[in-house]
PDB file of N, CA and C in Angstrom:
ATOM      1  N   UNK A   1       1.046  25.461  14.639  1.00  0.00           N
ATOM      2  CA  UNK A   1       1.239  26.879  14.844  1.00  0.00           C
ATOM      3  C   UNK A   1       1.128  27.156  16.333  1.00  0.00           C
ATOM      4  N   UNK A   2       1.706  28.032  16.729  1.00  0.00           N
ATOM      5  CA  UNK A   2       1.661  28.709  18.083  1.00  0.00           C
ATOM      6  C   UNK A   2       2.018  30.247  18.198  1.00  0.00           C
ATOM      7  N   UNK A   3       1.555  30.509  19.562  1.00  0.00           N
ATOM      8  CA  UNK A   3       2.151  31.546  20.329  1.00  0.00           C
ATOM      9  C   UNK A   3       2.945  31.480  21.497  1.00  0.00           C
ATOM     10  N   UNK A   4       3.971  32.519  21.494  1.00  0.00           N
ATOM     11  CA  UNK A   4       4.351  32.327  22.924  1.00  0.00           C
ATOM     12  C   UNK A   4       4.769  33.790  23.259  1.00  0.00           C
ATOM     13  N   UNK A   5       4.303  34.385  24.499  1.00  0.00           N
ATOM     14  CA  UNK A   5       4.267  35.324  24.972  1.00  0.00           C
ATOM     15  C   UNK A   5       5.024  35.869  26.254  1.00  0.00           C
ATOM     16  N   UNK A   6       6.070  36.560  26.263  1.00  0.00           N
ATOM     17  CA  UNK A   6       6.999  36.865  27.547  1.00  0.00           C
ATOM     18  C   UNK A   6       7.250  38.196  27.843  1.00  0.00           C
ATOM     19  N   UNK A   7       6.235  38.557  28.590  1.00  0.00           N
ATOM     20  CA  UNK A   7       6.243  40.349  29.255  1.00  0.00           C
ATOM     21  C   UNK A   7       7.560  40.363  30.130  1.00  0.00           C
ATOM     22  N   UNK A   8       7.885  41.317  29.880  1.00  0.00           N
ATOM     23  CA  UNK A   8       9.229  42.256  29.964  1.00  0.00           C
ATOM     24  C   UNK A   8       9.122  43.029  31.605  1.00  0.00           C
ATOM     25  N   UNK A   9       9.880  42.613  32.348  1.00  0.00           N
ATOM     26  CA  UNK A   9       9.946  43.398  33.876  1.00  0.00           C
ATOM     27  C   UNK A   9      10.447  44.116  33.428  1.00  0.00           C
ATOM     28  N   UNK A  10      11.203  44.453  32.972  1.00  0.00           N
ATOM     29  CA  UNK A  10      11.955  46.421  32.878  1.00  0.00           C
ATOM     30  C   UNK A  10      11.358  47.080  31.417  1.00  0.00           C
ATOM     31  N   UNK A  11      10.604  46.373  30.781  1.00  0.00           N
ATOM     32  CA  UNK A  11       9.971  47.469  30.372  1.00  0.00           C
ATOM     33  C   UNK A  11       8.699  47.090  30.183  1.00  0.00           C
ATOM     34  N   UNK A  12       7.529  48.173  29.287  1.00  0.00           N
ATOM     35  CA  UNK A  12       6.067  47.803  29.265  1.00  0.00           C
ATOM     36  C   UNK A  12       6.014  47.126  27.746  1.00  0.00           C
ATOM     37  N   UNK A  13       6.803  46.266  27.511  1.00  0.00           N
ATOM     38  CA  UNK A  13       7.048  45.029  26.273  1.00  0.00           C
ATOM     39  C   UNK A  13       6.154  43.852  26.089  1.00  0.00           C
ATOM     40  N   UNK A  14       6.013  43.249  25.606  1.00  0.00           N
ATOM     41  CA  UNK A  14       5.650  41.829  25.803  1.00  0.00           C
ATOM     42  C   UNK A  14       6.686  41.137  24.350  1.00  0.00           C
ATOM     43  N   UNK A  15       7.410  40.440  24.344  1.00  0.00           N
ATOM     44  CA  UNK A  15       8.193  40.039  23.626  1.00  0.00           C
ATOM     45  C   UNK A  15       7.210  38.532  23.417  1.00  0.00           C
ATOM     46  N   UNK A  16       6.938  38.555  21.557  1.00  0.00           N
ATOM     47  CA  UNK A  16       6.108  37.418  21.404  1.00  0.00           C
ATOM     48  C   UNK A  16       6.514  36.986  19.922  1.00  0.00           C
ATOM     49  N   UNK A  17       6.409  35.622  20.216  1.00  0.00           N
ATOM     50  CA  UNK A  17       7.201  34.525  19.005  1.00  0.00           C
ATOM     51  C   UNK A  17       5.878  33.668  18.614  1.00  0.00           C
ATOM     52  N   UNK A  18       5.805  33.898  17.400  1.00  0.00           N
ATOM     53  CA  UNK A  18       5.067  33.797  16.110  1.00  0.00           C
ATOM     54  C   UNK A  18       5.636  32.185  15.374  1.00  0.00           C
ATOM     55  N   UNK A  19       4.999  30.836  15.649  1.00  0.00           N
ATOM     56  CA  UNK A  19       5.515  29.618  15.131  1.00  0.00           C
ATOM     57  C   UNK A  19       4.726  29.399  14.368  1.00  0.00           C
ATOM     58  N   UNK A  20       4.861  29.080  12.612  1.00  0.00           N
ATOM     59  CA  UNK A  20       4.291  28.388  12.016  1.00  0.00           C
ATOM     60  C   UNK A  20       4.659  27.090  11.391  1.00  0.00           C
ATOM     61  N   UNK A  21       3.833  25.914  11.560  1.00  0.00           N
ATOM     62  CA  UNK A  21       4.498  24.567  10.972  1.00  0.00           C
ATOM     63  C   UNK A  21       3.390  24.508   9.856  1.00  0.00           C
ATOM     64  N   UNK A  22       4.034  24.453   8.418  1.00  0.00           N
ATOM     65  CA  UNK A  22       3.331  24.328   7.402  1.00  0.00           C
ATOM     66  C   UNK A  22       3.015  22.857   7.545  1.00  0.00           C
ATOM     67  N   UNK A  23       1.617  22.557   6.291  1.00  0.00           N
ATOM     68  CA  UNK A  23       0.766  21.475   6.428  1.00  0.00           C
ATOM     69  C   UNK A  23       1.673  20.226   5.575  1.00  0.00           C
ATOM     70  N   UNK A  24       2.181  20.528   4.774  1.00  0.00           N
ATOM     71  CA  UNK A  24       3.350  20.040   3.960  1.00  0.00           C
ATOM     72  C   UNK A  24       4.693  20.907   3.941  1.00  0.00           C
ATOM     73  N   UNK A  25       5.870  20.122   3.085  1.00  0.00           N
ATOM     74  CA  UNK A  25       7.102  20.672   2.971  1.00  0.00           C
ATOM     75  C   UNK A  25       7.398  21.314   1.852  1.00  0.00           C
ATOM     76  N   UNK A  26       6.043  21.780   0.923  1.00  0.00           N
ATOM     77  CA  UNK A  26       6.273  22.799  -0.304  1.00  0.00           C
ATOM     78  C   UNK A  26       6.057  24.414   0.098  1.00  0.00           C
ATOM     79  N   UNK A  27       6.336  24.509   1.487  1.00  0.00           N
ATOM     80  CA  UNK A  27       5.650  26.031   1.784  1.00  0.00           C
ATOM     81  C   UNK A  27       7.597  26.379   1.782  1.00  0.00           C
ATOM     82  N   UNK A  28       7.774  27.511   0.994  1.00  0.00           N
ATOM     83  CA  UNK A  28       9.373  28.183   1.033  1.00  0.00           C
ATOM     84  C   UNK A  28       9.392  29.414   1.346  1.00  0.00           C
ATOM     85  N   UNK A  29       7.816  30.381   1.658  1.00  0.00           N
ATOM     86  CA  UNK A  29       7.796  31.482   2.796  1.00  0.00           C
ATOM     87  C   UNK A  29       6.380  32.186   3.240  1.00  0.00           C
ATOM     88  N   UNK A  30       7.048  32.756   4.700  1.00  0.00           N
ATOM     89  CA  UNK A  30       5.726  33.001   5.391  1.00  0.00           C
ATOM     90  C   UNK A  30       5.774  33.756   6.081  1.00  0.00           C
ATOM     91  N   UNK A  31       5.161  35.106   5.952  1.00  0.00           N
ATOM     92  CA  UNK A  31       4.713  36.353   6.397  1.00  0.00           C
ATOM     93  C   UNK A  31       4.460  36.475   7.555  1.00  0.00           C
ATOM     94  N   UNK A  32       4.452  37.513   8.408  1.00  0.00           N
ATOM     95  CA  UNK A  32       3.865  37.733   9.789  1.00  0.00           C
ATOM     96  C   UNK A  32       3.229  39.198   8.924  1.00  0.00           C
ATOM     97  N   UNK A  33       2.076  39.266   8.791  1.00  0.00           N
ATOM     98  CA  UNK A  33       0.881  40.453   9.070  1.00  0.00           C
ATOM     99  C   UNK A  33       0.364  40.808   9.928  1.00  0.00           C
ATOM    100  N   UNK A  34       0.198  42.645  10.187  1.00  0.00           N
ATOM    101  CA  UNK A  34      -0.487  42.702  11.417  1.00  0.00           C
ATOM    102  C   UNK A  34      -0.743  43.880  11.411  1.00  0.00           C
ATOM    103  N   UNK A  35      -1.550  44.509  12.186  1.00  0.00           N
ATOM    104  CA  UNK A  35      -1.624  45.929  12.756  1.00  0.00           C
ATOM    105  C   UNK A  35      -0.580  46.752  13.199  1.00  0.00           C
ATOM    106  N   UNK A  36       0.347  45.576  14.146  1.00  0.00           N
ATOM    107  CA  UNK A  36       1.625  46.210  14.665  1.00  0.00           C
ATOM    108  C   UNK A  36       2.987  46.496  13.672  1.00  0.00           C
ATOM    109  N   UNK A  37       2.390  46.388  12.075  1.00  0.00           N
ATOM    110  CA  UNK A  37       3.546  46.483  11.013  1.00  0.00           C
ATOM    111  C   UNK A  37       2.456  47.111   9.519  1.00  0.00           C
ATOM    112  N   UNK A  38       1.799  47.460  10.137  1.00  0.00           N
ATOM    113  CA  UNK A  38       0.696  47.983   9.046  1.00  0.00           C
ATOM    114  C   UNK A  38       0.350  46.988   8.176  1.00  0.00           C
ATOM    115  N   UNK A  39       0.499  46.020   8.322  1.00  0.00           N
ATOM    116  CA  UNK A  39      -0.005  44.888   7.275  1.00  0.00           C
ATOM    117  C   UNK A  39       1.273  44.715   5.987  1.00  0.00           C
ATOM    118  N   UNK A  40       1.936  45.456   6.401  1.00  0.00           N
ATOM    119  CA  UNK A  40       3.463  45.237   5.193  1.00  0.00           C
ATOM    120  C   UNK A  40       4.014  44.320   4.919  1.00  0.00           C
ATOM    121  N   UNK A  41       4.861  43.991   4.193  1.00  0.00           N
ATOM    122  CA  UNK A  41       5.504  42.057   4.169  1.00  0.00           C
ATOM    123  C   UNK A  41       7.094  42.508   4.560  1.00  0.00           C
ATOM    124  N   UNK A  42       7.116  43.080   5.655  1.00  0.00           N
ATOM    125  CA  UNK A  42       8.484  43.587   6.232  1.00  0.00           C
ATOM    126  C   UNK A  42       8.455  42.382   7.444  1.00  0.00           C
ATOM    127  N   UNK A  43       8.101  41.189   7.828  1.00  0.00           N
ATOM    128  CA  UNK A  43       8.213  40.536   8.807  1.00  0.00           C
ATOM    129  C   UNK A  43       8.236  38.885   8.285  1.00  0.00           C
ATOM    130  N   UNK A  44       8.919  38.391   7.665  1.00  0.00           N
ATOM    131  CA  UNK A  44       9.379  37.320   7.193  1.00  0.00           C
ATOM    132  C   UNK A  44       9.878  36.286   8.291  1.00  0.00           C
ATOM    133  N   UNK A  45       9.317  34.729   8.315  1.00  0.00           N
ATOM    134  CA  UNK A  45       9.385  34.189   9.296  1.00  0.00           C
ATOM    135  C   UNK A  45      10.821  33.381   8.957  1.00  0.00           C
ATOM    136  N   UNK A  46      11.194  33.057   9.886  1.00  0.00           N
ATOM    137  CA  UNK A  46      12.615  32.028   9.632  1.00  0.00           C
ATOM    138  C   UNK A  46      12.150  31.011   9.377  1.00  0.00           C
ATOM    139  N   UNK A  47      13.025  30.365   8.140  1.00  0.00           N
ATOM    140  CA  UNK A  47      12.506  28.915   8.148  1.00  0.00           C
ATOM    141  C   UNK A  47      13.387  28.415   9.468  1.00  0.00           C
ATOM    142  N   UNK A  48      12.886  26.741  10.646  1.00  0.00           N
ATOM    143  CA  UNK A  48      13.764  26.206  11.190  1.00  0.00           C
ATOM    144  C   UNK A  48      13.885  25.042  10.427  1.00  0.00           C
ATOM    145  N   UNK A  49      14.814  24.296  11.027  1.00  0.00           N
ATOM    146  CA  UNK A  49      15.132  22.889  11.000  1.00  0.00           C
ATOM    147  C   UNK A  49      14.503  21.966  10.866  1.00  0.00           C
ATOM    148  N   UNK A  50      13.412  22.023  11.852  1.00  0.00           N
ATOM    149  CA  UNK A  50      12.096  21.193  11.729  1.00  0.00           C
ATOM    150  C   UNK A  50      11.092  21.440  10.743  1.00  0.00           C
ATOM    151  N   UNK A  51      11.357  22.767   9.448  1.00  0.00           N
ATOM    152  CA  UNK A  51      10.658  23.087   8.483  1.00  0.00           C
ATOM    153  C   UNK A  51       9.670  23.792   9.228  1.00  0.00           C
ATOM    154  N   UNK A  52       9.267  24.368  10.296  1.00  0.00           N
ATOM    155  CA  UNK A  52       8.977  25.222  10.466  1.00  0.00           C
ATOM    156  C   UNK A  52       9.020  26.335  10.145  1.00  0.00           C
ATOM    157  N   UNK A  53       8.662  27.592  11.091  1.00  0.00           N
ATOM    158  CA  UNK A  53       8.935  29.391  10.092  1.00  0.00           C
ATOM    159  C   UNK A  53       8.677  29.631  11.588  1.00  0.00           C
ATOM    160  N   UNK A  54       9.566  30.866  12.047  1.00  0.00           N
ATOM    161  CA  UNK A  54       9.429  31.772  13.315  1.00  0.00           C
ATOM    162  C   UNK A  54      10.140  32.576  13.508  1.00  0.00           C
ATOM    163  N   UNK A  55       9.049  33.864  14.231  1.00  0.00           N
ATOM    164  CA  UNK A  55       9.584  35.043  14.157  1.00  0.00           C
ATOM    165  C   UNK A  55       9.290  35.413  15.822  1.00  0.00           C
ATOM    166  N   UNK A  56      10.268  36.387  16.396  1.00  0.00           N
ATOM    167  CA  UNK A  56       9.761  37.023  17.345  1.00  0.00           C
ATOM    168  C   UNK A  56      10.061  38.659  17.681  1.00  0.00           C
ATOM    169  N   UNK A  57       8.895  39.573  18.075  1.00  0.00           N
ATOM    170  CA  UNK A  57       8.450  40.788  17.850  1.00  0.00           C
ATOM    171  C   UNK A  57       8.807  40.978  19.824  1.00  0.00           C
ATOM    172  N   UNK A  58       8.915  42.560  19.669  1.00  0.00           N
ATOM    173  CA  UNK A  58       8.542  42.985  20.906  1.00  0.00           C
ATOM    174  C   UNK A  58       7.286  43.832  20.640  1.00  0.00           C
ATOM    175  N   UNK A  59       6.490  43.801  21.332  1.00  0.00           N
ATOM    176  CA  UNK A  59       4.922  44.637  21.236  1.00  0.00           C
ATOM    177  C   UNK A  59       4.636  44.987  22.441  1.00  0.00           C
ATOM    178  N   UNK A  60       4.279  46.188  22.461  1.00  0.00           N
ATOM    179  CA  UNK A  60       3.621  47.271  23.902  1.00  0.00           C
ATOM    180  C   UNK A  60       2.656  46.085  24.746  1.00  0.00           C
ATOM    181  N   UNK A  61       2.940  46.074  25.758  1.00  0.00           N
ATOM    182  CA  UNK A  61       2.072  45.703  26.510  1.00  0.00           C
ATOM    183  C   UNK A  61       0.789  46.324  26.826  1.00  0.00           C
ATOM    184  N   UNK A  62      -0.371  45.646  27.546  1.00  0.00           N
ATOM    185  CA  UNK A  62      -1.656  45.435  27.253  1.00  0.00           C
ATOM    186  C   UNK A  62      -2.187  45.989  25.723  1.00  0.00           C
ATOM    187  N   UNK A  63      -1.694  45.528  24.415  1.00  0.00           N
ATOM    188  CA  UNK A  63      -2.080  45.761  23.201  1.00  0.00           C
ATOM    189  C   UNK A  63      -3.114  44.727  22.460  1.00  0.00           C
ATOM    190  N   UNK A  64      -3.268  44.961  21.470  1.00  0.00           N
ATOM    191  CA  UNK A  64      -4.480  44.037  21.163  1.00  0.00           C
ATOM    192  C   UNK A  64      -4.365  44.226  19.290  1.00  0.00           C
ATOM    193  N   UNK A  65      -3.766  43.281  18.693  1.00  0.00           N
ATOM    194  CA  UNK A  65      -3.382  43.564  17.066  1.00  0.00           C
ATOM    195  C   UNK A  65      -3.896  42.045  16.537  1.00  0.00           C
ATOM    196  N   UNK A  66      -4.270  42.680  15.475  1.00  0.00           N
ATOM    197  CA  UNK A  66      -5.136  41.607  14.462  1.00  0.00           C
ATOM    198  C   UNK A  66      -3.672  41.206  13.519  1.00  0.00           C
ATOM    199  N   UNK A  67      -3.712  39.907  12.982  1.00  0.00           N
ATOM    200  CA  UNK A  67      -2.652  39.420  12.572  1.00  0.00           C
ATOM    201  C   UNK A  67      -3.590  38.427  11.385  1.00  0.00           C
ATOM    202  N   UNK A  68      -2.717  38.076  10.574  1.00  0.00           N
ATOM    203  CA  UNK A  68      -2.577  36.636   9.848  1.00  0.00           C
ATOM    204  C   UNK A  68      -0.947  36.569   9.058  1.00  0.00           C
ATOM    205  N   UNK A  69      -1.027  35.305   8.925  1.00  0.00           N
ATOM    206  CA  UNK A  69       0.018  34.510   7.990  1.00  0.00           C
ATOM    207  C   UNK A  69      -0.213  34.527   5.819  1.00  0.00           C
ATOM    208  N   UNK A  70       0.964  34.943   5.602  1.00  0.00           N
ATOM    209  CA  UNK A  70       0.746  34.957   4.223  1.00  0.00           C
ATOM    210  C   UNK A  70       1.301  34.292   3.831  1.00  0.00           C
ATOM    211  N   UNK A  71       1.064  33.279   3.240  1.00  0.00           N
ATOM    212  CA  UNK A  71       1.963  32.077   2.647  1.00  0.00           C
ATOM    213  C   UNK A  71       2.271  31.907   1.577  1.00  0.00           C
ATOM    214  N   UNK A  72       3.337  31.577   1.095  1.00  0.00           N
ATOM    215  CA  UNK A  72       4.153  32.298  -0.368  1.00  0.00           C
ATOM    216  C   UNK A  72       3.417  33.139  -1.181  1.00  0.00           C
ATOM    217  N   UNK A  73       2.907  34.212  -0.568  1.00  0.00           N
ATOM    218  CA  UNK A  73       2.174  35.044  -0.965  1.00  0.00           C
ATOM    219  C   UNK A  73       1.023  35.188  -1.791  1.00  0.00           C
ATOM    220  N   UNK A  74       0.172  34.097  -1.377  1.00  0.00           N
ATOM    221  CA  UNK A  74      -0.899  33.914  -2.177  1.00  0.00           C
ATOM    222  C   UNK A  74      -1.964  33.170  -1.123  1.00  0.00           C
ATOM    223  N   UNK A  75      -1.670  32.761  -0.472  1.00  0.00           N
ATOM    224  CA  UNK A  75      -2.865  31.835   0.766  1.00  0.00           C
ATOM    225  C   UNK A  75      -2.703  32.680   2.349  1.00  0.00           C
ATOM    226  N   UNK A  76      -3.790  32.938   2.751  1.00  0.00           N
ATOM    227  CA  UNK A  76      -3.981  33.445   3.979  1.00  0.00           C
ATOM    228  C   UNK A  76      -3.892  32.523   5.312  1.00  0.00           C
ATOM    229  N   UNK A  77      -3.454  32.451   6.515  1.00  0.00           N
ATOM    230  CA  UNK A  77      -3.852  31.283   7.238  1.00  0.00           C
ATOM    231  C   UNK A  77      -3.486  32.364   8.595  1.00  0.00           C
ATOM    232  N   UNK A  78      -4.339  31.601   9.740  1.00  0.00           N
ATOM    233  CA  UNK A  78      -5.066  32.224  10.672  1.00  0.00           C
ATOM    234  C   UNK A  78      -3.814  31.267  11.600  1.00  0.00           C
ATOM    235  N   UNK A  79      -3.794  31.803  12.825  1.00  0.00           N
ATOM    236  CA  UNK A  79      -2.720  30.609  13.934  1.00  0.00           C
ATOM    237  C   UNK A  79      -4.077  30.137  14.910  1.00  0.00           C
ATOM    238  N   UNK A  80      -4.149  29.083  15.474  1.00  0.00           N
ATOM    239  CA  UNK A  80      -4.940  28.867  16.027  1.00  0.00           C
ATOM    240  C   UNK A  80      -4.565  28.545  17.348  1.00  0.00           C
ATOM    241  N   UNK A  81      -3.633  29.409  17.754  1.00  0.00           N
ATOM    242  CA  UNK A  81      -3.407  30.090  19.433  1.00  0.00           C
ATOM    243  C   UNK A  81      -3.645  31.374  19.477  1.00  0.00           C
ATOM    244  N   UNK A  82      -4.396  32.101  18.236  1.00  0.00           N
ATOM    245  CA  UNK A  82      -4.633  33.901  18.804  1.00  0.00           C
ATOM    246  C   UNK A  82      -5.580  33.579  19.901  1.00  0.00           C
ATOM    247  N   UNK A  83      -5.842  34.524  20.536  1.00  0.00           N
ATOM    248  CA  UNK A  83      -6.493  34.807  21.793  1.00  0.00           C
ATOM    249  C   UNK A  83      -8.408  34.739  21.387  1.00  0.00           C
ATOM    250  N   UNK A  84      -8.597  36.053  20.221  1.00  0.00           N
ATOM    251  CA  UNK A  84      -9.903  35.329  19.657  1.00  0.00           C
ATOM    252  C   UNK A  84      -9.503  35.517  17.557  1.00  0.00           C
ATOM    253  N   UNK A  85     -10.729  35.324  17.242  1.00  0.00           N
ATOM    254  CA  UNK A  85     -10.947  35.781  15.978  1.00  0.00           C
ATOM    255  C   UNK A  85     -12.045  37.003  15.251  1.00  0.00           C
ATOM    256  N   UNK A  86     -11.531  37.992  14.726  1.00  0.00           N
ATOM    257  CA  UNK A  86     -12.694  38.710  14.353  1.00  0.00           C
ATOM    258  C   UNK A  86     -12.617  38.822  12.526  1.00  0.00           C
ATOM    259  N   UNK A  87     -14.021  38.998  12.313  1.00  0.00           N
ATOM    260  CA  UNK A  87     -14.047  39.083  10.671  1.00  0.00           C
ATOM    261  C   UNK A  87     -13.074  40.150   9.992  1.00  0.00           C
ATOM    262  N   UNK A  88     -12.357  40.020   9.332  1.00  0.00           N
ATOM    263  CA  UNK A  88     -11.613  40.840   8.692  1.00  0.00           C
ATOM    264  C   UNK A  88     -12.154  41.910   7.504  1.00  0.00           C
ATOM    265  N   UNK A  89     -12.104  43.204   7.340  1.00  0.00           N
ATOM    266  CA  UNK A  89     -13.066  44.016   6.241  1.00  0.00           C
ATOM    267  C   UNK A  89     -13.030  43.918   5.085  1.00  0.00           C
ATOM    268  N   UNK A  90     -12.530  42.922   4.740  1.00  0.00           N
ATOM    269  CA  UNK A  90     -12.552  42.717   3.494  1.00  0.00           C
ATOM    270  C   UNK A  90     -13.373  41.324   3.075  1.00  0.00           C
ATOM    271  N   UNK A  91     -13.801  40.457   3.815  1.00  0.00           N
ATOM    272  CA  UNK A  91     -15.168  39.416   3.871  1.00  0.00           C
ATOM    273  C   UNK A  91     -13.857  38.595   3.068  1.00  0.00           C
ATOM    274  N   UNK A  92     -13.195  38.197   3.927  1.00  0.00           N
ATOM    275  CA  UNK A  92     -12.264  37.246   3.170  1.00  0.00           C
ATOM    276  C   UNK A  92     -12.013  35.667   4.131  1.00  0.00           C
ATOM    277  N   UNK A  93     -12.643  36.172   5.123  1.00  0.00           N
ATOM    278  CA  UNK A  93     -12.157  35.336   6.804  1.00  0.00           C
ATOM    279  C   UNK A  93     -11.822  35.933   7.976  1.00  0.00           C
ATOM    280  N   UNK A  94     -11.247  35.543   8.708  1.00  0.00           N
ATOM    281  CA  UNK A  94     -11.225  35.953   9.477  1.00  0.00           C
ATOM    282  C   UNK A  94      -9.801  36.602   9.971  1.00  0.00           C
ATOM    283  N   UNK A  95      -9.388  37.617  10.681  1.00  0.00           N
ATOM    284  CA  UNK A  95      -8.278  37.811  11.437  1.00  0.00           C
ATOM    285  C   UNK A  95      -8.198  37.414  12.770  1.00  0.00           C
ATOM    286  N   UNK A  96      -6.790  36.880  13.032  1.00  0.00           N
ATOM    287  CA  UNK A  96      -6.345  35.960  14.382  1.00  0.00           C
ATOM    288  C   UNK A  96      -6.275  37.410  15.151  1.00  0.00           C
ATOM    289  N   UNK A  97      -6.763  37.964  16.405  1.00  0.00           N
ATOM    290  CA  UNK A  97      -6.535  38.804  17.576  1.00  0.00           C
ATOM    291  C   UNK A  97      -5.722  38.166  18.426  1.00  0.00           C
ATOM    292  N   UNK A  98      -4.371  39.131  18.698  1.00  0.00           N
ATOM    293  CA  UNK A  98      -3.493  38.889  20.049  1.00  0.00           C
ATOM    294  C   UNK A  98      -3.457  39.952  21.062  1.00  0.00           C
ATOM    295  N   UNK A  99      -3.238  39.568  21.954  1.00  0.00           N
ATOM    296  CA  UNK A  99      -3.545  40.353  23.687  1.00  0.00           C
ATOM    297  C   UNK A  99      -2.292  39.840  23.959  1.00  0.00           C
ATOM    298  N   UNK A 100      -1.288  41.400  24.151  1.00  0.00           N
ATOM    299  CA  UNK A 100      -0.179  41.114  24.943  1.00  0.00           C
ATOM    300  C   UNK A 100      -0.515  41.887  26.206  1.00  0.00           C
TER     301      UNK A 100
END
């Protein structure tokens, strides 16, 4: 899994791409959750080639949104390039924090 993060000179953007590489090749989809989408399942990752999943968002610069991964809609998973982690309110684990 990764992040990758590319702030925007003409505007106050940060354009950021969301990589997940599942642990095996039975994962067939995977969510982007977040603050910046109300937690909705409106952000569906692409599968690639390499069986990967990736998505990329533009988000306000200096922002700060709690995220996780939903995996065929039943398993939660955290990326382990967010910036930090905070407990999530529902005592389930944790949510991944990003800083654009």
């Amino acid at each position: 899994m990764s992040i990758t993060k590319k702030p925007l000179k003409v505007r106050p953007e940060c354009k950021v791409t969301f990589s997940y590489t599942p642990p095996d090749g039975t994962v067939k989809r995977v969510e982007l959750r977040g603050d910046f989408n109300d937690w909705r399942d409106d952000l569906p990752l692409k599968r690639q080639r390499d069986g990967s999943f990736r998505v990329t968002l533009s988000l306000p610069r200096d922002g700060e949104y709690a995220f996780r991964y939903l995996v065929d809609g039943e398993r939660w998973d955290n990326d382990e390039a967010a910036d930090r982690y905070v407990p999530n309110p529902f005592g389930t684990g944790d949510n991944g924090m990003l800083r654009t």
